[in-house]
N, C-alpha and C. Protein backbone atom coordinates (compact mmCIF):
# COMPACT_ATOMS: atom_id res chain seq x y z
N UNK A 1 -98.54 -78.53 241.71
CA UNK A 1 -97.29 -79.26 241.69
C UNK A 1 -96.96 -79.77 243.10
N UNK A 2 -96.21 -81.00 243.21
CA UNK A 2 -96.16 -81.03 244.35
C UNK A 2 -94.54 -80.80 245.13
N UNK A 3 -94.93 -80.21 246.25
CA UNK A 3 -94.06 -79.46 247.04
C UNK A 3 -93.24 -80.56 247.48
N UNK A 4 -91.27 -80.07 247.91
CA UNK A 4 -90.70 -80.98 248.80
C UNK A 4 -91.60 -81.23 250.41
N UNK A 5 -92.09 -80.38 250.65
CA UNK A 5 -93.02 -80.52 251.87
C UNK A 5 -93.74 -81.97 252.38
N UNK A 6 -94.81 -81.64 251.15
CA UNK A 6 -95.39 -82.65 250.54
C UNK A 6 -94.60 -84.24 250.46
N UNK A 7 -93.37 -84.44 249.71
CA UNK A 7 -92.06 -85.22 250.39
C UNK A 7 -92.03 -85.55 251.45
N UNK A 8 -91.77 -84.58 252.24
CA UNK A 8 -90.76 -84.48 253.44
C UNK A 8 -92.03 -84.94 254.65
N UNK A 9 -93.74 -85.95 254.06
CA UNK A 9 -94.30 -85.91 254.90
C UNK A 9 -94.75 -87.70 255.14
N UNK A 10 -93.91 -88.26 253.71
CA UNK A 10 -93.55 -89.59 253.92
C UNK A 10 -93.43 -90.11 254.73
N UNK A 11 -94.49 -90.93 255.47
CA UNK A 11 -94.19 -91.92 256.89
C UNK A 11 -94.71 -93.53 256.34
N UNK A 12 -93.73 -94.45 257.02
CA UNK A 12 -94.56 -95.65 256.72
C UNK A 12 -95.04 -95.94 257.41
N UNK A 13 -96.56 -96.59 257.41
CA UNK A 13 -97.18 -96.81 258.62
C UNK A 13 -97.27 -98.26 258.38
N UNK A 14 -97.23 -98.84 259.54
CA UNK A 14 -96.89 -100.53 259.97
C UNK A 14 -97.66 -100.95 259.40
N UNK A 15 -97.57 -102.21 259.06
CA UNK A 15 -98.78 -102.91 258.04
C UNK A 15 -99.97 -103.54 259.13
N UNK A 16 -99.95 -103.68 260.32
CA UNK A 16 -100.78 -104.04 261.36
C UNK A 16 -101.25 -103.25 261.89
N UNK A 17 -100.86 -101.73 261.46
CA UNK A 17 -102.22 -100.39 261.27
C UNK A 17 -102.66 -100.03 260.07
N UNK A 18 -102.93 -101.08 259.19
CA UNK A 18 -103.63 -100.41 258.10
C UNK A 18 -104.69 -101.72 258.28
N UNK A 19 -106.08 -100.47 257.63
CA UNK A 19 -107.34 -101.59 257.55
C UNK A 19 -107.72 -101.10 256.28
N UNK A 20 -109.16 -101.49 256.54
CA UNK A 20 -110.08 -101.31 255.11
C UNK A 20 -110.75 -99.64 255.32
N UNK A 21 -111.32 -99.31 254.67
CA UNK A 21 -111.14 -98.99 253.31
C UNK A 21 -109.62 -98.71 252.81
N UNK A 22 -109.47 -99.72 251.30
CA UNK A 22 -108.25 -100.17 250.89
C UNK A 22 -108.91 -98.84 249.59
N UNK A 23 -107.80 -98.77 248.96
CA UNK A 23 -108.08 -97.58 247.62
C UNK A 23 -109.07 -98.53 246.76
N UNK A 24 -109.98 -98.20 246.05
CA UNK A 24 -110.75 -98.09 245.22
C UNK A 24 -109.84 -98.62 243.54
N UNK A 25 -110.54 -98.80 242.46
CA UNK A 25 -109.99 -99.26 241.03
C UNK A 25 -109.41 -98.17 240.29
N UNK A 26 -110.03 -97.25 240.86
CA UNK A 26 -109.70 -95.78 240.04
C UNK A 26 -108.44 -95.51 241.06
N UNK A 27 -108.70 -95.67 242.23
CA UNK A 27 -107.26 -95.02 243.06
C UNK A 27 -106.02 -95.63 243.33
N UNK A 28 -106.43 -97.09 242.75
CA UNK A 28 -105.30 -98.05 242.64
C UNK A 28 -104.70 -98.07 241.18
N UNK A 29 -105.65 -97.22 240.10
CA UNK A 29 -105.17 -97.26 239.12
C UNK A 29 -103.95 -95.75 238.74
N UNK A 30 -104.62 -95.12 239.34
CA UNK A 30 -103.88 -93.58 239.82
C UNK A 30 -102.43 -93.78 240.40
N UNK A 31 -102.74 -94.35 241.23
CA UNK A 31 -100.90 -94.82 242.18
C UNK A 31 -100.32 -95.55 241.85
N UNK A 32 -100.93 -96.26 240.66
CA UNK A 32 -99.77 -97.33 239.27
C UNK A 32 -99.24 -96.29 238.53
N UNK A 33 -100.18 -95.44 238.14
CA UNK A 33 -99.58 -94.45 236.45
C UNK A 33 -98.70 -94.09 237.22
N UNK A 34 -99.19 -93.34 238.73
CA UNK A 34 -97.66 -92.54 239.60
C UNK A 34 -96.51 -93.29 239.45
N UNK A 35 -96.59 -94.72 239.59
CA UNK A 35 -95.14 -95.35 240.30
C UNK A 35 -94.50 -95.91 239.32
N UNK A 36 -95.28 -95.89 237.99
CA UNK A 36 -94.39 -96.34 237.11
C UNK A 36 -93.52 -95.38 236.20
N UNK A 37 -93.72 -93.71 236.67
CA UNK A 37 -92.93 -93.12 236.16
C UNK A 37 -91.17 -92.71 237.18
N UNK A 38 -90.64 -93.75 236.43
CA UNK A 38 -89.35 -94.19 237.26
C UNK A 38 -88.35 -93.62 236.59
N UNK A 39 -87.07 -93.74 236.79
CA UNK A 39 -85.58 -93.72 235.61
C UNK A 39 -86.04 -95.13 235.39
N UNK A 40 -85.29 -95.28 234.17
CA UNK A 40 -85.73 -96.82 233.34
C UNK A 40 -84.34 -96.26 232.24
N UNK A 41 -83.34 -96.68 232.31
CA UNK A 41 -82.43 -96.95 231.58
C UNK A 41 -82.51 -97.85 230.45
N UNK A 42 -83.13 -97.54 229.20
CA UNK A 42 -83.15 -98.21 227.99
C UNK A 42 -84.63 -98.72 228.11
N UNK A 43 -85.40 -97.99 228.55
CA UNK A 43 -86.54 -98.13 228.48
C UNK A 43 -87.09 -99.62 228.60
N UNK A 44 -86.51 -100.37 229.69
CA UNK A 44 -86.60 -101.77 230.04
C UNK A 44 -88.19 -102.10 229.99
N UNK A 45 -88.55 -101.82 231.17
CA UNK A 45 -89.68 -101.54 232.39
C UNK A 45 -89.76 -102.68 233.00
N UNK A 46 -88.62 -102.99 233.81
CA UNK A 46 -88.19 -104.35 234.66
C UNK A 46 -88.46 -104.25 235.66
N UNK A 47 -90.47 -104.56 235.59
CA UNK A 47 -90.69 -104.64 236.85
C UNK A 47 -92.37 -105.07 236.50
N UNK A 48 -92.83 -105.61 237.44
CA UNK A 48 -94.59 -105.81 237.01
C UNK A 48 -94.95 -105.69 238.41
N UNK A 49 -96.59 -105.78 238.15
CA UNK A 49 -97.39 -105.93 239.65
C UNK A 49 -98.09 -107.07 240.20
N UNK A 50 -98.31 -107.44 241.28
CA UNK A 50 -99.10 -108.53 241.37
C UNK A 50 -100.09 -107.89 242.44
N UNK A 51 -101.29 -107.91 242.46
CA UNK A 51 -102.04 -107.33 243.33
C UNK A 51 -103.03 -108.51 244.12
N UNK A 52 -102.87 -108.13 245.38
CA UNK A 52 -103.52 -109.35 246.62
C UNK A 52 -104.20 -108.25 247.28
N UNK A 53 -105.57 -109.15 246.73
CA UNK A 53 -106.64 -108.13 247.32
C UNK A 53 -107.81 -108.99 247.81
N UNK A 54 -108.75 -108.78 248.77
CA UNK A 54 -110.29 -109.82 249.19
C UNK A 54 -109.57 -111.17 249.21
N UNK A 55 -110.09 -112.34 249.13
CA UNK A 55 -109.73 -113.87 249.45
C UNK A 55 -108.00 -114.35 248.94
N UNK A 56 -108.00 -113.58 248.25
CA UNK A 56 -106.33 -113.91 247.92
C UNK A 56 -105.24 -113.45 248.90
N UNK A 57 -105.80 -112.60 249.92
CA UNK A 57 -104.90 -112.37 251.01
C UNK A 57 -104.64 -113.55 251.89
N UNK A 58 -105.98 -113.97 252.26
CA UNK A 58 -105.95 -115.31 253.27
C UNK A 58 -105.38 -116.37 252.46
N UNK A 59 -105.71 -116.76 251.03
CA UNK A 59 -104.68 -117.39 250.45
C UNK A 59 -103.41 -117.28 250.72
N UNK A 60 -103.02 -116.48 250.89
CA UNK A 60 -101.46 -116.31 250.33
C UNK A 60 -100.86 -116.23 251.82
N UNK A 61 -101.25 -115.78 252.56
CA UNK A 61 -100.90 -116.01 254.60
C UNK A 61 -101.16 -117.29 254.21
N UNK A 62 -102.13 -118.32 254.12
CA UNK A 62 -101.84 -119.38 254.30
C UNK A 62 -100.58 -120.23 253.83
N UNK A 63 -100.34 -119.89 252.30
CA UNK A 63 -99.27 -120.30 251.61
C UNK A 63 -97.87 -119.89 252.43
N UNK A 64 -97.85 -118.88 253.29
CA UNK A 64 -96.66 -118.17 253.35
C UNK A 64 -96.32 -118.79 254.82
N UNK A 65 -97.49 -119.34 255.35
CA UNK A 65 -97.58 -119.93 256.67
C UNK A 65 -96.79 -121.56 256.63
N UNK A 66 -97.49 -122.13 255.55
CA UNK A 66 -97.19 -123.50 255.11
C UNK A 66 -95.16 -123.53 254.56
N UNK A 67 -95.02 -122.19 254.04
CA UNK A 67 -93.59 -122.22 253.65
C UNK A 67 -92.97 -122.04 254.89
N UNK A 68 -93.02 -120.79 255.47
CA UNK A 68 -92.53 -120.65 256.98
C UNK A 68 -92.13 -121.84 258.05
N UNK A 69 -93.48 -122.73 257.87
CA UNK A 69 -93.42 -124.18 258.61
C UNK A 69 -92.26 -125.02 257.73
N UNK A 70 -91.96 -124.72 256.68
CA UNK A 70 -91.12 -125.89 256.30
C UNK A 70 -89.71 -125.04 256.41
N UNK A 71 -89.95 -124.15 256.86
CA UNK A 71 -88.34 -123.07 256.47
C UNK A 71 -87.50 -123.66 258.22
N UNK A 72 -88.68 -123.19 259.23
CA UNK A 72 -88.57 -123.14 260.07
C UNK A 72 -90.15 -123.82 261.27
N UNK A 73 -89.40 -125.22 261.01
CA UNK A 73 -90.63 -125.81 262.28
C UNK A 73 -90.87 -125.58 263.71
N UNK A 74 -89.57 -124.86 264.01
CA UNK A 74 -89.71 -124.68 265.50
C UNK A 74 -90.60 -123.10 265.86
N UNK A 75 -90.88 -122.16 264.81
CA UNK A 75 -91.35 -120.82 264.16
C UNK A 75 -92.69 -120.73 265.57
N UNK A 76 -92.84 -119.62 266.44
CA UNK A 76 -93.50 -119.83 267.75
C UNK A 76 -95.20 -119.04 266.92
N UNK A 77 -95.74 -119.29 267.76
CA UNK A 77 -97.48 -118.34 267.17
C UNK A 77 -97.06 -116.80 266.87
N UNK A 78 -95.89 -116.13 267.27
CA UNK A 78 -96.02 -114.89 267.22
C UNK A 78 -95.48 -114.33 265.62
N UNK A 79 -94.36 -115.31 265.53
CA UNK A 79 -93.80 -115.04 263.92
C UNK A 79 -94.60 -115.41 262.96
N UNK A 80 -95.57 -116.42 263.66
CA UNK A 80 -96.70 -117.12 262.33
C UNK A 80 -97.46 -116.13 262.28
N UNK A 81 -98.01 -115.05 263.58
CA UNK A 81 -98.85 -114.75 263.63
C UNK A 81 -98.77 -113.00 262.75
N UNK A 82 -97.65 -112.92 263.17
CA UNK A 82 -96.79 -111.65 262.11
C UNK A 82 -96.95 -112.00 260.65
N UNK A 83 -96.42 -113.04 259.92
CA UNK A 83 -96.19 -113.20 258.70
C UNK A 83 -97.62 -112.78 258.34
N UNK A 84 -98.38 -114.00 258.89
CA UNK A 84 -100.12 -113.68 258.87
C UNK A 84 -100.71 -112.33 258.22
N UNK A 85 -100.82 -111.63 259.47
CA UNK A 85 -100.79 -110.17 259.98
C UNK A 85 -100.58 -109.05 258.07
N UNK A 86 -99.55 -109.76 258.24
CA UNK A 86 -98.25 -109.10 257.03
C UNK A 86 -99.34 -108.85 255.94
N UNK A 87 -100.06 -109.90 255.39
CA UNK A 87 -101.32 -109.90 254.22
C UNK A 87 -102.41 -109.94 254.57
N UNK A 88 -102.84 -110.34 255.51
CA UNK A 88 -104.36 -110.30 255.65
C UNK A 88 -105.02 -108.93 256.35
N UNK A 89 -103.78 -108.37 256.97
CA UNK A 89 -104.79 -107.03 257.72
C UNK A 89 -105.09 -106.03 256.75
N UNK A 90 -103.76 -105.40 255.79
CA UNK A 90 -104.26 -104.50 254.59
C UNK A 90 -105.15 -104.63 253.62
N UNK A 91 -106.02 -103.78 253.04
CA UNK A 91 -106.76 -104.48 252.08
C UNK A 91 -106.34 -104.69 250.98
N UNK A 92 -105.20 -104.37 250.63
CA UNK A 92 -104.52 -104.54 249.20
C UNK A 92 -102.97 -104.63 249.47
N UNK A 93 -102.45 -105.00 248.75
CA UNK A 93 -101.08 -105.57 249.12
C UNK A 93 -100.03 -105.46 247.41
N UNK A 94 -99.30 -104.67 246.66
CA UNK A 94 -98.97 -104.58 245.79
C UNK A 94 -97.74 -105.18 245.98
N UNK A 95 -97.36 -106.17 245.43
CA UNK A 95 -95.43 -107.47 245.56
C UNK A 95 -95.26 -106.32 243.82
N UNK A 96 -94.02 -105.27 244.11
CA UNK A 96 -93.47 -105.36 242.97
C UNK A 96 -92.50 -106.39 242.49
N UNK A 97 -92.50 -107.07 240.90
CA UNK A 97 -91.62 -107.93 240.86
C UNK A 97 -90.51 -107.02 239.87
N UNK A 98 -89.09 -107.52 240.20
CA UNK A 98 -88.06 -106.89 239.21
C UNK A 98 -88.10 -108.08 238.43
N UNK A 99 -87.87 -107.58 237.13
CA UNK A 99 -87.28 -108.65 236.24
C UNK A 99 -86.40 -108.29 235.79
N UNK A 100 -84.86 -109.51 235.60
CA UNK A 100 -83.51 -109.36 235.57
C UNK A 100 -83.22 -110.03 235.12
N UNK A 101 -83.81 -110.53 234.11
CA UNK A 101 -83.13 -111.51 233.02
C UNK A 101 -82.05 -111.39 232.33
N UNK A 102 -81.29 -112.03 231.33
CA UNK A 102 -80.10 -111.23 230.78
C UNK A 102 -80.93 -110.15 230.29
N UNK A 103 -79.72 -109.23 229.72
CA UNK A 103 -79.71 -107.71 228.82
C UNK A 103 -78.14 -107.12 228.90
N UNK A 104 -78.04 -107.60 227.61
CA UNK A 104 -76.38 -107.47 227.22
C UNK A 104 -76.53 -105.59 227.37
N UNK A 105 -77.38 -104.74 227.37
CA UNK A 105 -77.16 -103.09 227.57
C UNK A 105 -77.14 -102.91 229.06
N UNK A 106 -78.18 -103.46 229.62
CA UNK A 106 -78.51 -102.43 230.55
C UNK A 106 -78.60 -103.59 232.02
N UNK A 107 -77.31 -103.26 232.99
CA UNK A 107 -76.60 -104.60 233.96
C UNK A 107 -78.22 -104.69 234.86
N UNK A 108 -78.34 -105.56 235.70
CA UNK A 108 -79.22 -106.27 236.19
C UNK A 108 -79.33 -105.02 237.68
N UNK A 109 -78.28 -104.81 237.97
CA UNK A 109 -78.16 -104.07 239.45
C UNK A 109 -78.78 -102.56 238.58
N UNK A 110 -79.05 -101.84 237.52
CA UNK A 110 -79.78 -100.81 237.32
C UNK A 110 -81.10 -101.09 236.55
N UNK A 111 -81.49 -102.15 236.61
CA UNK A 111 -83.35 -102.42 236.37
C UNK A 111 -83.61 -103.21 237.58
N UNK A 112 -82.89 -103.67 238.90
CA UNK A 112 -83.59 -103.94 239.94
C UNK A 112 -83.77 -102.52 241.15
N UNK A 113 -82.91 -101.44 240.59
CA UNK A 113 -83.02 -100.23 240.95
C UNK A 113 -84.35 -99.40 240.73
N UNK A 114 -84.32 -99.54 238.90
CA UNK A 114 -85.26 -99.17 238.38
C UNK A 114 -86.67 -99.98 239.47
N UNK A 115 -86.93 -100.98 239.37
CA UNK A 115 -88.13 -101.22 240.30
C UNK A 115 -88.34 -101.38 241.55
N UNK A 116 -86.77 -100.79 242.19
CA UNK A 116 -86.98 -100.53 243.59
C UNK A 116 -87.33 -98.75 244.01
N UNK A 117 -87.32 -98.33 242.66
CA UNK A 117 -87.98 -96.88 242.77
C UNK A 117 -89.47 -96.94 242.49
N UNK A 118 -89.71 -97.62 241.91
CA UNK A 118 -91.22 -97.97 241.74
C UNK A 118 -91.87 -98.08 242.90
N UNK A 119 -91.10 -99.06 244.18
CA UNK A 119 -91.68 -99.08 245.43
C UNK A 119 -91.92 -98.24 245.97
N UNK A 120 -90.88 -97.33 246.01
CA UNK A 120 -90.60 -96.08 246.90
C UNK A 120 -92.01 -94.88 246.07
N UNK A 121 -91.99 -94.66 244.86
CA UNK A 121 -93.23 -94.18 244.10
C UNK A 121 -94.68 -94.69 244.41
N UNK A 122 -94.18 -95.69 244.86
CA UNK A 122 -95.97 -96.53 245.11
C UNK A 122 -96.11 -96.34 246.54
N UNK A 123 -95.41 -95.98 247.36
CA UNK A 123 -95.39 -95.04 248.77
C UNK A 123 -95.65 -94.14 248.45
N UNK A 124 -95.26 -92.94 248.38
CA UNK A 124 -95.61 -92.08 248.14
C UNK A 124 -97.28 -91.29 247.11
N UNK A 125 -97.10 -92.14 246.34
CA UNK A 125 -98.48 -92.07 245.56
C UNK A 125 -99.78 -92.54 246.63
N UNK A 126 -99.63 -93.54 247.35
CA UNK A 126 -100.79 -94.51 248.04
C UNK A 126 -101.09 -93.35 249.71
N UNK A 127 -99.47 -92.41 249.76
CA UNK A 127 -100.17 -91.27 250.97
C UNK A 127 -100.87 -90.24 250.26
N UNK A 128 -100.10 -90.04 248.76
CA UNK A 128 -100.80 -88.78 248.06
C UNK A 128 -102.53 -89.17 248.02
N UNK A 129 -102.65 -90.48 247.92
CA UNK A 129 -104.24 -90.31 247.97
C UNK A 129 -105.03 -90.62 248.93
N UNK A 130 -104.08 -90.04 249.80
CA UNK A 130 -104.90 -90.56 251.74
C UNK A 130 -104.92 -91.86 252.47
N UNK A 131 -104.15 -92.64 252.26
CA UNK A 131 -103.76 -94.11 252.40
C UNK A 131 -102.72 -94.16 252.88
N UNK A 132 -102.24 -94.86 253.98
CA UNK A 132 -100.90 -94.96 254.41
C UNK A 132 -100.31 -96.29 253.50
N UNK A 133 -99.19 -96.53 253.73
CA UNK A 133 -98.48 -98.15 252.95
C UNK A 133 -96.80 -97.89 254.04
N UNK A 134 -96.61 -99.24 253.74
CA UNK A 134 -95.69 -99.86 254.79
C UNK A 134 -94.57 -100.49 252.88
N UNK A 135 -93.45 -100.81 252.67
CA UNK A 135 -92.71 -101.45 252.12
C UNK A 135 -92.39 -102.62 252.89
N UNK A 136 -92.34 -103.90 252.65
CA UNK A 136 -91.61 -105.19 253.39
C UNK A 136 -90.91 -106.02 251.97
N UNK A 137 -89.96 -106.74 253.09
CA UNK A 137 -89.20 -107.52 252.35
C UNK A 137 -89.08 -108.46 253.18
N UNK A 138 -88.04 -109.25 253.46
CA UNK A 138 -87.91 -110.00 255.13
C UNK A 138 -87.87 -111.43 254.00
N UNK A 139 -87.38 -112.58 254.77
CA UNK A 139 -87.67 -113.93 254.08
C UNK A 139 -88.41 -113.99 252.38
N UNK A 140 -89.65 -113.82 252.99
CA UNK A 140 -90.25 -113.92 251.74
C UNK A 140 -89.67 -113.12 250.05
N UNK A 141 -89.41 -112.19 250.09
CA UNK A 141 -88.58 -111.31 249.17
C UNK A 141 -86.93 -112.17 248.68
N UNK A 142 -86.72 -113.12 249.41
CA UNK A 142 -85.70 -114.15 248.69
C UNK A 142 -86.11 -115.65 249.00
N UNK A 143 -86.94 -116.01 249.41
CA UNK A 143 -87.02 -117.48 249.53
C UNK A 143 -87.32 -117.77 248.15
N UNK A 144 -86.13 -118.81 246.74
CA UNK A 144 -87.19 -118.89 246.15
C UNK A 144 -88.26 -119.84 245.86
N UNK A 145 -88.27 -120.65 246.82
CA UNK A 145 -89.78 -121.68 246.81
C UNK A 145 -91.20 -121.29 247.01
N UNK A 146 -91.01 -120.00 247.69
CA UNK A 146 -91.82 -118.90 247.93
C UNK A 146 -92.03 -118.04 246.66
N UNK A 147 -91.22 -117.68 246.29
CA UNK A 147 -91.02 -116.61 245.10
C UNK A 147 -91.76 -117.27 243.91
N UNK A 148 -90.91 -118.61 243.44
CA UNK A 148 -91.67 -119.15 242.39
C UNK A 148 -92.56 -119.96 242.34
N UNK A 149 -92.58 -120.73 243.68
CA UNK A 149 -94.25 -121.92 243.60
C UNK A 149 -95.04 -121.13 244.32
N UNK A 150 -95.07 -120.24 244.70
CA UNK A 150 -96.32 -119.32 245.72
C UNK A 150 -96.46 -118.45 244.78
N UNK A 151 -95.60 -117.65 244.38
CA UNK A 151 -96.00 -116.44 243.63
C UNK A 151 -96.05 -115.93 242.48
N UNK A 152 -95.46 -117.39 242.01
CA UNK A 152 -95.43 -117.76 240.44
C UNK A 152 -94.06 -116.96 240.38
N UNK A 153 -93.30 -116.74 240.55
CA UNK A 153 -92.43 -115.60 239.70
C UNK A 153 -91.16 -116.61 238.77
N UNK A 154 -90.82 -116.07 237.55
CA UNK A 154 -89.86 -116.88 236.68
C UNK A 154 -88.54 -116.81 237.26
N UNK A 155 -87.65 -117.56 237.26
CA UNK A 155 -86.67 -117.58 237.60
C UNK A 155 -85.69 -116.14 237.71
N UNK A 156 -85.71 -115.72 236.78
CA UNK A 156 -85.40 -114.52 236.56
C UNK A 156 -85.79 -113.28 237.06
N UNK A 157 -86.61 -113.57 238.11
CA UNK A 157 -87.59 -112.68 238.64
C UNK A 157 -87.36 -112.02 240.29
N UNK A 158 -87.09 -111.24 240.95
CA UNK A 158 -86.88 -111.12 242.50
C UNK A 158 -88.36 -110.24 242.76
N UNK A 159 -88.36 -110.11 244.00
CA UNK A 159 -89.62 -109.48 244.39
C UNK A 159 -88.91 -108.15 244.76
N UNK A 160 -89.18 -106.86 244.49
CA UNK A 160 -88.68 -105.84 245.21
C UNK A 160 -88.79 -105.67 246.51
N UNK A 161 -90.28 -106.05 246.68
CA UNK A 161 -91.38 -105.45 248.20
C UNK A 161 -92.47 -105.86 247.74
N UNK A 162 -93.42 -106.00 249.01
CA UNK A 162 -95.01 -105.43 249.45
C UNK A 162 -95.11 -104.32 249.35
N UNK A 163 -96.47 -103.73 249.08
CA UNK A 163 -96.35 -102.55 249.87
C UNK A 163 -97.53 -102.92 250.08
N UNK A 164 -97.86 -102.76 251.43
CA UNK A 164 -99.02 -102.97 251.89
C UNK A 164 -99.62 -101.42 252.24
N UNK A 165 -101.17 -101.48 251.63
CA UNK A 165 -102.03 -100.26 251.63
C UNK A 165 -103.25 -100.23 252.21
N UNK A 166 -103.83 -99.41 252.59
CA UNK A 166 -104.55 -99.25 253.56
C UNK A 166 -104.95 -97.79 254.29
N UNK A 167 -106.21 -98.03 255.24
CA UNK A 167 -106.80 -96.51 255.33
C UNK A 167 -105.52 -96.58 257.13
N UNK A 168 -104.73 -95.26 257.61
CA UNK A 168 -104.07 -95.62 258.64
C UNK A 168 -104.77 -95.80 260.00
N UNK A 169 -104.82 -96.46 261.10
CA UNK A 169 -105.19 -96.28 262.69
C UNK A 169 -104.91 -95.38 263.05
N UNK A 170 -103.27 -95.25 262.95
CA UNK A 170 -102.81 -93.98 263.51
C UNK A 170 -102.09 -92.96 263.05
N UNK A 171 -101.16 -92.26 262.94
CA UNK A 171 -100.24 -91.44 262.55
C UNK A 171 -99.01 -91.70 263.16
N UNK A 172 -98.46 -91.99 261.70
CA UNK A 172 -96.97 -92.90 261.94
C UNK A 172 -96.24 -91.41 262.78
N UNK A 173 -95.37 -91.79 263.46
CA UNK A 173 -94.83 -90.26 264.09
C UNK A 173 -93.31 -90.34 263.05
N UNK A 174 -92.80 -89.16 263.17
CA UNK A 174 -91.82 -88.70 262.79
C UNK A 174 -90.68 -89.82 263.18
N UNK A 175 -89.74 -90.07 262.13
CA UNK A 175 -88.84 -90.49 262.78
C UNK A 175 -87.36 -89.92 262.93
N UNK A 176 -86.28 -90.10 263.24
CA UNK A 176 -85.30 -89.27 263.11
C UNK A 176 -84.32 -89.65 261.68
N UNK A 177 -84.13 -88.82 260.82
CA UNK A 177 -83.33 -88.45 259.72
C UNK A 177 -82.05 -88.70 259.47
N UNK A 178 -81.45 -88.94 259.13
CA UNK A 178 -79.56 -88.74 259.04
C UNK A 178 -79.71 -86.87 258.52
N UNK A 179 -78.27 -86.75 258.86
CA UNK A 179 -77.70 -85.42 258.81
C UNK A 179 -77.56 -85.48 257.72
N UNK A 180 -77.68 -84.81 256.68
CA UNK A 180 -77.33 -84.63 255.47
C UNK A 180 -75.89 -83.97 255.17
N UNK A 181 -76.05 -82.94 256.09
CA UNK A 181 -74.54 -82.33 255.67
C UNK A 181 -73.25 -83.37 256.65
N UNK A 182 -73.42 -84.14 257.15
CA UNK A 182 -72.55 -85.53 257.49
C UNK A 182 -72.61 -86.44 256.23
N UNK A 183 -73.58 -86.70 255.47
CA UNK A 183 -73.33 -87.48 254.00
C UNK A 183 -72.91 -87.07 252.64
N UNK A 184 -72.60 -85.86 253.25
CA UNK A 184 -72.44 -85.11 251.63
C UNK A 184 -70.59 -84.25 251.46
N UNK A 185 -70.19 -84.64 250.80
CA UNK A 185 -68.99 -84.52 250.92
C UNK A 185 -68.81 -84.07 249.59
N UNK A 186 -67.62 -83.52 249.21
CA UNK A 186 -67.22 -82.86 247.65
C UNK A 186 -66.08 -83.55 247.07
N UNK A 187 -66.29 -84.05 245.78
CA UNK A 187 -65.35 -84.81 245.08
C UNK A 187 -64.12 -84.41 244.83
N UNK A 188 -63.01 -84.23 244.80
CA UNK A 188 -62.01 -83.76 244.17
C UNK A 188 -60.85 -84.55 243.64
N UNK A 189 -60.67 -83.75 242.33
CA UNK A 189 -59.92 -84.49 241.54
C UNK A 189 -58.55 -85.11 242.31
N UNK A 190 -57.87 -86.49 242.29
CA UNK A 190 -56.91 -86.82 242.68
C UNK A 190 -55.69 -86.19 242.56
């Protein structure tokens, strides 16, 4: 079973320290079954995968390069060279998408939840099998000319995250925590 320890050993490591060896079909298939066991309120499952892996990375830096240039023309080599960076250094790259179409039961803000736990699951699953991963969002995660002519997504559709995966360079270090007993306070009746 696995331990809060085990938890408590969650680091993201930058997506410009992850290389190849990227997980395998079997180990990418392993850290899906993990991340799709979420809360899912009415058994939606408002959320899918898109996986950028081998030549579709440089595809899609290119695409994201070409949007960037039209977002922002004055954009210097270093932000191009970041966005870049962003897909082509990991070997696999998982965009969860939420889908939030109507649903007269179940409001839109608890199935884009639902697949923003999926992200956080697909972290955690991708260290459980010796792989570091990074979550991003940034521009791309709301542009939607990006969203829907790059990445196909339906109108109805937001991107949660990347998670970009990969074997790590280094060891993300610790970072510092919030206090818990500063966030936790006791309800009482009015």
């Amino acid at each position: 079973m696995l331990s809060l320890d085990a938890l408590d050993t969650r680091r993201s490591v930058p997506t410009r320290q992850l290389t190849a060896p990227g997980p395998d079909a079997a180990s990418q298939q392993r850290m899906l079954e993990t991340a799709v066991r979420v809360p899912d309120h009415g058994k939606r499952v408002p959320f899918r995968f898109l996986r950028i892996s081998g030549d579709a990375r440089t595809a899609l830096a290119d695409a994201a390069e070409a949007r960037l240039r039209e977002r922002e023309p004055d954009a210097g080599d270093a932000v191009i060279t970041k966005l870049r960076t962003r897909f082509t250094l990991p070997p696999l790259t998982i965009a969860v998408v939420a889908k939030l179409g109507f649903d007269e039961n179940i409001p839109a803000s608890e199935r884009a939840s639902t697949a923003s736990c999926t992200c956080l699951l697909l972290l955690q699953a991708a260290q459980a099998e010796g792989f570091g991963a990074q979550w991003l969002t940034g521009w791309p995660a709301y542009d939607r000319v990006f969203l829907e002519g790059v990445l196909g997504l339906d109108e109805d559709e937001q991107l949660a995250g990347t998670i970009a995966i990969g074997t790590p360079q280094v060891e993300a270090p610790e970072r510092e925590r919030p206090d818990v007993a500063a966030l936790l306070s006791d309800w009482q009746p009015a």
